[in-house]
N, C-alpha and C. Protein backbone atom coordinates (compact mmCIF):
# COMPACT_ATOMS: atom_id res chain seq x y z
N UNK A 1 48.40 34.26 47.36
CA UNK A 1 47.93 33.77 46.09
C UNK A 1 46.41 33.92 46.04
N UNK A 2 45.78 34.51 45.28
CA UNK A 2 44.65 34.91 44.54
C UNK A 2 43.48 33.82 44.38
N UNK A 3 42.16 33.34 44.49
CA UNK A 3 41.77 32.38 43.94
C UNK A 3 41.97 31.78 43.15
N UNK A 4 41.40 33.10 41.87
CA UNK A 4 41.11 33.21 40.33
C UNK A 4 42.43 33.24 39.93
N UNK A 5 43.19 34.03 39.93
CA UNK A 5 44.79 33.76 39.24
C UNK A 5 45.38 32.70 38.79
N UNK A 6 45.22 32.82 37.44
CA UNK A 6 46.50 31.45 37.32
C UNK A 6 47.73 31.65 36.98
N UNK A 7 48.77 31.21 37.55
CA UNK A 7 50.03 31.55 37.55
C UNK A 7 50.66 30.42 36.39
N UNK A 8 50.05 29.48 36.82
CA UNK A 8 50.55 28.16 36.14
C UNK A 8 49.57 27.05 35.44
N UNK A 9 49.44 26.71 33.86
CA UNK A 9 48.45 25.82 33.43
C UNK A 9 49.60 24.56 33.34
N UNK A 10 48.49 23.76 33.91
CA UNK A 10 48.79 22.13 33.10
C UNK A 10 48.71 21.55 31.93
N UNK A 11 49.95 21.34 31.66
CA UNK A 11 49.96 20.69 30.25
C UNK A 11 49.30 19.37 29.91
N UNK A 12 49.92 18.45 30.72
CA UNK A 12 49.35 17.26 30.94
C UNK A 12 48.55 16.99 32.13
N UNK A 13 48.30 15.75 32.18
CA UNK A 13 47.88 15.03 33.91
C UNK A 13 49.38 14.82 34.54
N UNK A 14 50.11 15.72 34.36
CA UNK A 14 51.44 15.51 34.79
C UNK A 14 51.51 16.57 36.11
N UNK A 15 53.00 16.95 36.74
CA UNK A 15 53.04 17.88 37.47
C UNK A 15 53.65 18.96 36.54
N UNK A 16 53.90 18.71 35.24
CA UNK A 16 54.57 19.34 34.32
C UNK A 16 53.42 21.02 34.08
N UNK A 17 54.24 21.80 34.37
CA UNK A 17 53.23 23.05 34.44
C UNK A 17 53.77 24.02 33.20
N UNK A 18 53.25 25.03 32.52
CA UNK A 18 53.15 25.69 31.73
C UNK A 18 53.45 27.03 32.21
N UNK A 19 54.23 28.22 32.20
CA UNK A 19 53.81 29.68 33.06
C UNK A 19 52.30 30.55 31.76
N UNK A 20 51.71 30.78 32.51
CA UNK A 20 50.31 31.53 31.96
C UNK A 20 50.98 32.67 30.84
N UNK A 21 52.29 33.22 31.39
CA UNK A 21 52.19 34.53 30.27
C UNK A 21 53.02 34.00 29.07
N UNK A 22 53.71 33.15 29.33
CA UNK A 22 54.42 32.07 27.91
C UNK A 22 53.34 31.36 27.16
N UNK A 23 52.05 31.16 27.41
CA UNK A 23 50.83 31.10 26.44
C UNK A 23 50.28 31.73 26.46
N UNK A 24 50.54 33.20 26.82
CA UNK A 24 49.90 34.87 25.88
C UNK A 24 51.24 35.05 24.98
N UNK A 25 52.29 35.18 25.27
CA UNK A 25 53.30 35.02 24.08
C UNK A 25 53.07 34.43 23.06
N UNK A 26 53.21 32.90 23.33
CA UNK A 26 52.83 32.27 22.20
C UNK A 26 51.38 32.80 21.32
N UNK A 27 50.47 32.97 22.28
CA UNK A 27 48.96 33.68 21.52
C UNK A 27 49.01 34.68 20.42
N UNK A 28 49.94 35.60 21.19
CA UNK A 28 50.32 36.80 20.48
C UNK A 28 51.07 36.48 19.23
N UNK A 29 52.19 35.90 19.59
CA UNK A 29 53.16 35.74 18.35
C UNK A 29 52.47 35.03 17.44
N UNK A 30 50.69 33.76 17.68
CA UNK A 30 50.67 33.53 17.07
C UNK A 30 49.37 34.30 15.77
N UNK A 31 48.88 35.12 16.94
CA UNK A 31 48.09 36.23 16.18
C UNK A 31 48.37 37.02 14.76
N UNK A 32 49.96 37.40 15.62
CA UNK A 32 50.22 38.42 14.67
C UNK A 32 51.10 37.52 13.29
N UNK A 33 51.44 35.98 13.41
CA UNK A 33 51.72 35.36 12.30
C UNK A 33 50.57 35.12 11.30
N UNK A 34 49.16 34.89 12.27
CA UNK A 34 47.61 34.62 11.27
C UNK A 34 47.42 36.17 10.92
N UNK A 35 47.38 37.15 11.20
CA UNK A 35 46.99 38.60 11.32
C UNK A 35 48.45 38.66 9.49
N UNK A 36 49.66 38.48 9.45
CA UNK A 36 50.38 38.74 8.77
C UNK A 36 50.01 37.97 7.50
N UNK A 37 49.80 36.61 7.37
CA UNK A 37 48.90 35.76 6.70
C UNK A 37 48.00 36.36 5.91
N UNK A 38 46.64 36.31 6.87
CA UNK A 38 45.68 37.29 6.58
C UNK A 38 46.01 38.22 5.40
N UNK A 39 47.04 39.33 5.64
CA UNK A 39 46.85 40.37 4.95
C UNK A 39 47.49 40.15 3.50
N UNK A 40 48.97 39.22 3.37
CA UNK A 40 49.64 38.71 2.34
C UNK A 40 48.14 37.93 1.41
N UNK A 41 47.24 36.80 1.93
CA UNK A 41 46.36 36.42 1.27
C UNK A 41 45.55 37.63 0.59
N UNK A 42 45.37 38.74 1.37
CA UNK A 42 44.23 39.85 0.91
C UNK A 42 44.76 40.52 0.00
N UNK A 43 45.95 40.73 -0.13
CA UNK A 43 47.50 41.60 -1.01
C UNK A 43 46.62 40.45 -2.51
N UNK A 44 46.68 39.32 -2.26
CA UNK A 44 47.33 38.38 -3.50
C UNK A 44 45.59 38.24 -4.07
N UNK A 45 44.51 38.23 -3.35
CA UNK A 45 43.09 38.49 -3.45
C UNK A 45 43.11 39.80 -4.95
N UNK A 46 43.76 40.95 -4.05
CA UNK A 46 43.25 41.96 -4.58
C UNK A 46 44.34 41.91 -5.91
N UNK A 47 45.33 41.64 -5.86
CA UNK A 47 46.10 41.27 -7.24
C UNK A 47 45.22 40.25 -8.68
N UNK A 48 44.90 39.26 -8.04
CA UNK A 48 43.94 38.57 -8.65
C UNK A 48 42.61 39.32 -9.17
N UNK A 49 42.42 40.32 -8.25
CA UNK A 49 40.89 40.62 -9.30
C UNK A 49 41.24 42.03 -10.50
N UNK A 50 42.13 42.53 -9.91
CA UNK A 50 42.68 43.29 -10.48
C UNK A 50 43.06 42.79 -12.13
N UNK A 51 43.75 42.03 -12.11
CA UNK A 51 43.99 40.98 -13.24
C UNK A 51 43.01 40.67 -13.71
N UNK A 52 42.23 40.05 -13.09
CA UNK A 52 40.99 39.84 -13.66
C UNK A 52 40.13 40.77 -14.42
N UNK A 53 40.10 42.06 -14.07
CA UNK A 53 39.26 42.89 -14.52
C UNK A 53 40.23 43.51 -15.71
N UNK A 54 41.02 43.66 -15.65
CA UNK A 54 42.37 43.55 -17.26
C UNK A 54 41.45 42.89 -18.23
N UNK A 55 41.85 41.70 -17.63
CA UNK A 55 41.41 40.85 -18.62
C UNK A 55 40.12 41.12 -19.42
N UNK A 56 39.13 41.09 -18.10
CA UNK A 56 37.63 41.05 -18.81
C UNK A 56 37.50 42.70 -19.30
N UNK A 57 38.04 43.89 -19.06
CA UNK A 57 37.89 44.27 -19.86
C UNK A 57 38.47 44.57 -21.45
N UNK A 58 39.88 43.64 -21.61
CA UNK A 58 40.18 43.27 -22.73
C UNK A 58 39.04 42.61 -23.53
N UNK A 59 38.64 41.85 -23.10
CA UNK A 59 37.89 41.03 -23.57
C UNK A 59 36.37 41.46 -24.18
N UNK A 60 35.89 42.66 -23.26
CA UNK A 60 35.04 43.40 -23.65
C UNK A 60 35.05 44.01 -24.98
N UNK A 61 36.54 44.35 -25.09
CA UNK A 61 37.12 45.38 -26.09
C UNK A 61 36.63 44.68 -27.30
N UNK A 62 37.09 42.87 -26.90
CA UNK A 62 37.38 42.40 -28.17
C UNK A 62 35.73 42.05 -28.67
N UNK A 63 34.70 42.00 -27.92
CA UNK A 63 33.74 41.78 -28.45
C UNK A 63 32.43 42.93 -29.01
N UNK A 64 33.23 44.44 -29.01
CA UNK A 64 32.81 45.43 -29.25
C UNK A 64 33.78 46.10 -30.32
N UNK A 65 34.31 45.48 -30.88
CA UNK A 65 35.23 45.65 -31.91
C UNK A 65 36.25 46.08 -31.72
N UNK A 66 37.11 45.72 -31.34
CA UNK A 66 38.88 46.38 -31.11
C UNK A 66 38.72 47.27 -31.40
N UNK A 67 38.49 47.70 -32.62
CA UNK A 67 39.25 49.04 -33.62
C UNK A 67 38.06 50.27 -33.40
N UNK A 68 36.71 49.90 -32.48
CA UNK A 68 35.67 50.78 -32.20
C UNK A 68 35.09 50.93 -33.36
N UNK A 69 34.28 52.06 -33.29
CA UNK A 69 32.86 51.97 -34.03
C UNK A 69 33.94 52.50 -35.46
N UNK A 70 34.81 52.43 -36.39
CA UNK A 70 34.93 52.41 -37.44
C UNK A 70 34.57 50.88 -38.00
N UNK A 71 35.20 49.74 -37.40
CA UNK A 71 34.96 48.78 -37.66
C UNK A 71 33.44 48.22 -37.65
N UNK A 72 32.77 48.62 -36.41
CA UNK A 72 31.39 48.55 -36.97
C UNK A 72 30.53 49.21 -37.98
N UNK A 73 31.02 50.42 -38.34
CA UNK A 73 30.67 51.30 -39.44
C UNK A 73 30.84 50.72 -40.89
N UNK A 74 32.26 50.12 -40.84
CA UNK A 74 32.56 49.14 -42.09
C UNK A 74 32.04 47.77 -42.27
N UNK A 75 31.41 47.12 -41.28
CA UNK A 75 30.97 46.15 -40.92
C UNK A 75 29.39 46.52 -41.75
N UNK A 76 28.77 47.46 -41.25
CA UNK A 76 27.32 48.10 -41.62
C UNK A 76 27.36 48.11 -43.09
N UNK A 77 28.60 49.20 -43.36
CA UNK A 77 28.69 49.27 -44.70
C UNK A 77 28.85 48.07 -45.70
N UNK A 78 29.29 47.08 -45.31
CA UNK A 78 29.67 46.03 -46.33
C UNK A 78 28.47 44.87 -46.56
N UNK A 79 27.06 45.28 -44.93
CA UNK A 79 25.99 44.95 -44.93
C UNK A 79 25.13 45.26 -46.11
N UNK A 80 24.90 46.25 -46.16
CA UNK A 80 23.87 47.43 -47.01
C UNK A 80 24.61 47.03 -48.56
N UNK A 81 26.25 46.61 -48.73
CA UNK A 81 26.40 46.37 -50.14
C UNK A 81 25.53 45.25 -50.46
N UNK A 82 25.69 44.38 -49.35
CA UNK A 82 24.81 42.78 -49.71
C UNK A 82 24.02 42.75 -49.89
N UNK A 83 22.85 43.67 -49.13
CA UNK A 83 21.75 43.74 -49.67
C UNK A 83 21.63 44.61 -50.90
N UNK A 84 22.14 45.44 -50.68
CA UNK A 84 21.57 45.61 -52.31
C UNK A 84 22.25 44.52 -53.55
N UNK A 85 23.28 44.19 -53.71
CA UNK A 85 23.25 42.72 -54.67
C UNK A 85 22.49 42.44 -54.59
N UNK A 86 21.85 42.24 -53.54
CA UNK A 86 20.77 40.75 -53.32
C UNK A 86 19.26 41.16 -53.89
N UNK A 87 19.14 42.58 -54.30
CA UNK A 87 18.07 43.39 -54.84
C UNK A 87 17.09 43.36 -53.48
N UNK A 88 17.14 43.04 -52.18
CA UNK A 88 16.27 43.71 -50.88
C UNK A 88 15.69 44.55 -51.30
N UNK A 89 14.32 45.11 -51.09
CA UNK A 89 13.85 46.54 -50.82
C UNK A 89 13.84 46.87 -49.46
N UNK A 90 13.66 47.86 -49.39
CA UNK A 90 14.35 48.80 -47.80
C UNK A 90 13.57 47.89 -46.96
N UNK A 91 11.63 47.55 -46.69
CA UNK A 91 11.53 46.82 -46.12
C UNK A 91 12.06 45.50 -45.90
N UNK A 92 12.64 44.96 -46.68
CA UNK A 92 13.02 43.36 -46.71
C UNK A 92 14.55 43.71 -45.70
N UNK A 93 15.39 45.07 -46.23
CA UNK A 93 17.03 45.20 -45.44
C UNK A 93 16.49 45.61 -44.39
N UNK A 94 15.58 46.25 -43.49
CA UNK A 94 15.04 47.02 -42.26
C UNK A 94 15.26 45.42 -41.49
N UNK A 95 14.16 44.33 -42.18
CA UNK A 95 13.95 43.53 -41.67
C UNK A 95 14.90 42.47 -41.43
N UNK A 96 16.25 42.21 -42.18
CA UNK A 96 16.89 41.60 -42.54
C UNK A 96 18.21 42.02 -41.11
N UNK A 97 17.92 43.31 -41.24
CA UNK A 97 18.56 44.01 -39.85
C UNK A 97 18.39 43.17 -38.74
N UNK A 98 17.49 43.57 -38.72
CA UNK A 98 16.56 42.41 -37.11
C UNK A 98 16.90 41.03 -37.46
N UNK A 99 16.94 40.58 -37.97
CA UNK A 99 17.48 38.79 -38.61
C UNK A 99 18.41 38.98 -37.89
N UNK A 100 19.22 40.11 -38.37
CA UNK A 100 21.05 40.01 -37.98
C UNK A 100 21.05 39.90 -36.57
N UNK A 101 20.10 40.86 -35.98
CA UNK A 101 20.76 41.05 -34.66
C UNK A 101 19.78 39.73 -33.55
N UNK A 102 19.21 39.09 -34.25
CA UNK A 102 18.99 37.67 -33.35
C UNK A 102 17.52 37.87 -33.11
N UNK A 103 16.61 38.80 -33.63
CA UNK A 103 15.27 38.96 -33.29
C UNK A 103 14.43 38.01 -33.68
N UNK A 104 13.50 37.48 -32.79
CA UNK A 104 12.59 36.36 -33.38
C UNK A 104 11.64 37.01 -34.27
N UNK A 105 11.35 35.84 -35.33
CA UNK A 105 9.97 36.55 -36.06
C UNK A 105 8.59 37.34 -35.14
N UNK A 106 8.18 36.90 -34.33
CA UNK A 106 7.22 37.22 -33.31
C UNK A 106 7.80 38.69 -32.71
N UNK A 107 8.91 38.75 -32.60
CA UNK A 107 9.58 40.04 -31.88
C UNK A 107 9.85 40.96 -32.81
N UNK A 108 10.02 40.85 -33.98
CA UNK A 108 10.48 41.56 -35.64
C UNK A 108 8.80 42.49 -35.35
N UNK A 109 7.83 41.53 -35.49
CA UNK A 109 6.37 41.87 -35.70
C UNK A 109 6.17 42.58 -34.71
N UNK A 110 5.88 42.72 -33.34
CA UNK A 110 5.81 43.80 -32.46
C UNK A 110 6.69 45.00 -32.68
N UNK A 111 8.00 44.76 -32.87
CA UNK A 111 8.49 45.98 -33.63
C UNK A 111 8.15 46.94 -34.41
N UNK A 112 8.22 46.06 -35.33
CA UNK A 112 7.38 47.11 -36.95
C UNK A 112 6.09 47.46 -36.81
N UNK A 113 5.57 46.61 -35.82
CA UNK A 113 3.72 46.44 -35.88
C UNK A 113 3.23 46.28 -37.28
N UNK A 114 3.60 45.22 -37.75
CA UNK A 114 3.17 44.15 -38.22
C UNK A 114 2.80 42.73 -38.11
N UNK A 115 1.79 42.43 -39.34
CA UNK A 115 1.63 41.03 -38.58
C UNK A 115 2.57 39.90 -38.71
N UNK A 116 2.66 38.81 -37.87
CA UNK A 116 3.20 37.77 -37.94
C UNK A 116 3.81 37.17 -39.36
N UNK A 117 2.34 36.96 -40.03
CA UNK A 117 2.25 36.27 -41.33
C UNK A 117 3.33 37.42 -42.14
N UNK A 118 3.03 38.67 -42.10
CA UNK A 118 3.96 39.53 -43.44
C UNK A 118 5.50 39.46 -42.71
N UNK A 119 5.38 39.66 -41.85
CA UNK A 119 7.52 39.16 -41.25
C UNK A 119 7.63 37.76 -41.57
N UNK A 120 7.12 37.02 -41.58
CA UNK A 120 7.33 35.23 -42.01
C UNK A 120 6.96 35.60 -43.56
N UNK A 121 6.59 36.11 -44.53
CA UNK A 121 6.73 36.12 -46.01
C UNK A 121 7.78 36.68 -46.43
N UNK A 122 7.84 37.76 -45.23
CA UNK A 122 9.07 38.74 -46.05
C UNK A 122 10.55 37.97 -45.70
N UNK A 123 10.37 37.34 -44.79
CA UNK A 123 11.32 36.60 -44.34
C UNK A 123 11.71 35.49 -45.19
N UNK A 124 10.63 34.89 -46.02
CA UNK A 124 10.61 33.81 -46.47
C UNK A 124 11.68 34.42 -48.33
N UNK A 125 10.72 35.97 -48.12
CA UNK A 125 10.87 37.01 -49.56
C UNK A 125 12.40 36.45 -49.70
N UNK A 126 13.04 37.18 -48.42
CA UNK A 126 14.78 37.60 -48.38
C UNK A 126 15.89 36.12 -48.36
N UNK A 127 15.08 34.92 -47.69
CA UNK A 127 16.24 34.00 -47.76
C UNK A 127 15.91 33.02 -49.38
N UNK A 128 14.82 33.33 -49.99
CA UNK A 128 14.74 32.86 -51.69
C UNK A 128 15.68 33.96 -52.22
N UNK A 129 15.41 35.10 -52.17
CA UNK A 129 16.64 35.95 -52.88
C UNK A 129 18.22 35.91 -52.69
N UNK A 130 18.45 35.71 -51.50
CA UNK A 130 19.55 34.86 -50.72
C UNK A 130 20.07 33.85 -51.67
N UNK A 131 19.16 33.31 -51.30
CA UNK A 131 19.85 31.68 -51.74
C UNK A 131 19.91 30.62 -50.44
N UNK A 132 19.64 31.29 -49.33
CA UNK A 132 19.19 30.81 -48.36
C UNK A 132 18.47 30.05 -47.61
N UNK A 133 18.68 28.96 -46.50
CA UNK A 133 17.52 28.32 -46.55
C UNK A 133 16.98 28.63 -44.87
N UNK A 134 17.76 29.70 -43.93
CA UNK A 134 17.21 29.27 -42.93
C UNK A 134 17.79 30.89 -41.69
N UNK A 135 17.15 31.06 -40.95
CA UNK A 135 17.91 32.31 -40.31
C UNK A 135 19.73 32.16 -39.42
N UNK A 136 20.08 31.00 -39.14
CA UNK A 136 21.24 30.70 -39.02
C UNK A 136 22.43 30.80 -40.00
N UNK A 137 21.70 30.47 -41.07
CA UNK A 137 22.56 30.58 -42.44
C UNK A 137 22.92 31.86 -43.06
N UNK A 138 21.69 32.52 -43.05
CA UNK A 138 21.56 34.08 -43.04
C UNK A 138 22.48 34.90 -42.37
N UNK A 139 22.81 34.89 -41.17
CA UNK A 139 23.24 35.03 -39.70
C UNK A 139 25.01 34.98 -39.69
N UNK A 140 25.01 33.51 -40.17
CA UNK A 140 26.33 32.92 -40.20
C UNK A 140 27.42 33.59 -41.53
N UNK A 141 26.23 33.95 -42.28
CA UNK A 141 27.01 34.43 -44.17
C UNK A 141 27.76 35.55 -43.51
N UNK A 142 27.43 36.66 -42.91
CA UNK A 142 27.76 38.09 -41.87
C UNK A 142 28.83 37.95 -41.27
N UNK A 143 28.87 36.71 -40.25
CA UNK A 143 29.70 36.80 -39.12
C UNK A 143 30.78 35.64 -39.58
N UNK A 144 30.73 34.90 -40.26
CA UNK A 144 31.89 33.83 -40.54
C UNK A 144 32.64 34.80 -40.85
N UNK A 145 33.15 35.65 -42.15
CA UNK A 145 34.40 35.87 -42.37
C UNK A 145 34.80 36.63 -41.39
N UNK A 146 34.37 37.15 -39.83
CA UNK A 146 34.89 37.93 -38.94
C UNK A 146 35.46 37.19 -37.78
N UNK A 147 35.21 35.57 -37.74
CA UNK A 147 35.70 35.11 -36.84
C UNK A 147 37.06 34.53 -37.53
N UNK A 148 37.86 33.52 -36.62
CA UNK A 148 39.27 33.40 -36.65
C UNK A 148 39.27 31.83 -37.57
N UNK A 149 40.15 31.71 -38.32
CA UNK A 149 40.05 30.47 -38.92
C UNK A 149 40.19 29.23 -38.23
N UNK A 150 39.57 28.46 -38.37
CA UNK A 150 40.00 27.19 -36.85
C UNK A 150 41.03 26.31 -37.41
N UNK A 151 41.50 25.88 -36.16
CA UNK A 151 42.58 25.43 -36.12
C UNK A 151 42.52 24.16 -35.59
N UNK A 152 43.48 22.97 -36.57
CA UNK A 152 43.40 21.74 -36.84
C UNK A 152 44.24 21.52 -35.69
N UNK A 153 43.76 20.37 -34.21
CA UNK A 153 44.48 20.08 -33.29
C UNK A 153 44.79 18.79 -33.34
């Protein structure tokens, strides 16, 4: 018998002994149950993002217009009718553009390179012709009839 060799571990403070290669069995068998684990979790990981990315790019779809750039084209178009009702001149609809798409007055003006004061008149020009009192309102006239009607819970 060997120094180092162990033939036999103790379980307890008992004389009750263990054989050494029946806890590499067990090791093993229990490896390859965490190792089998493992990979079923990584299976159900990669199912999940997969799904996930479905989704979000559904979702993309839906916030770039389902129906693609016709719908934004008709969207544009039904813009440009409003303003002209509304008698806009091209500067006031250029500017009215930038309203739409969320630009601050300060940011309108570096744009055009103009000053402050003439984007805050002209601004002031387009929501009196409006009927308007404020750039949310402006904003909201556009995009309300495109969202979904809400629903009484």
């Amino acid at each position: 018998m060997e120094l180092l060799s162990i033939e036999r571990i103790p379980l307890f403070k008992t004389e009750f002994f263990i054989p050494a290669n029946f806890i590499e069995v067990l090791l093993g068998i229990s490896s390859i149950v965490i190792f089998v684990n493992l990979y079923l979790e990584l299976s159900n990981a990669r199912k999940l993002i997969k799904e996930a990315e479905i989704s979000l790019n559904r979702q993309t779809k839906k916030l770039n217009f389902p129906r693609g750039t016709q719908l934004g084209e008709e969207f544009w178009s039904s813009v440009k009718r409003q303003f002209s009702r509304w008698e806009l001149t091209p500067s006031e609809q250029e500017l009215a553009k930038y309203l739409l798409r969320g630009f601050s007055n300060p940011q309108i003006a570096a744009i055009r390179k103009k000053s402050l004061r003439t984007i805050e008149n002209q601004t002031l020009s387009i929501y009196r012709k409006t009927g308007m009192t404020g750039k949310l309102e402006f904003i909201a006239y556009f995009i309300e009839p495109l969202l979904p009607e809400e629903e009484d819970d």
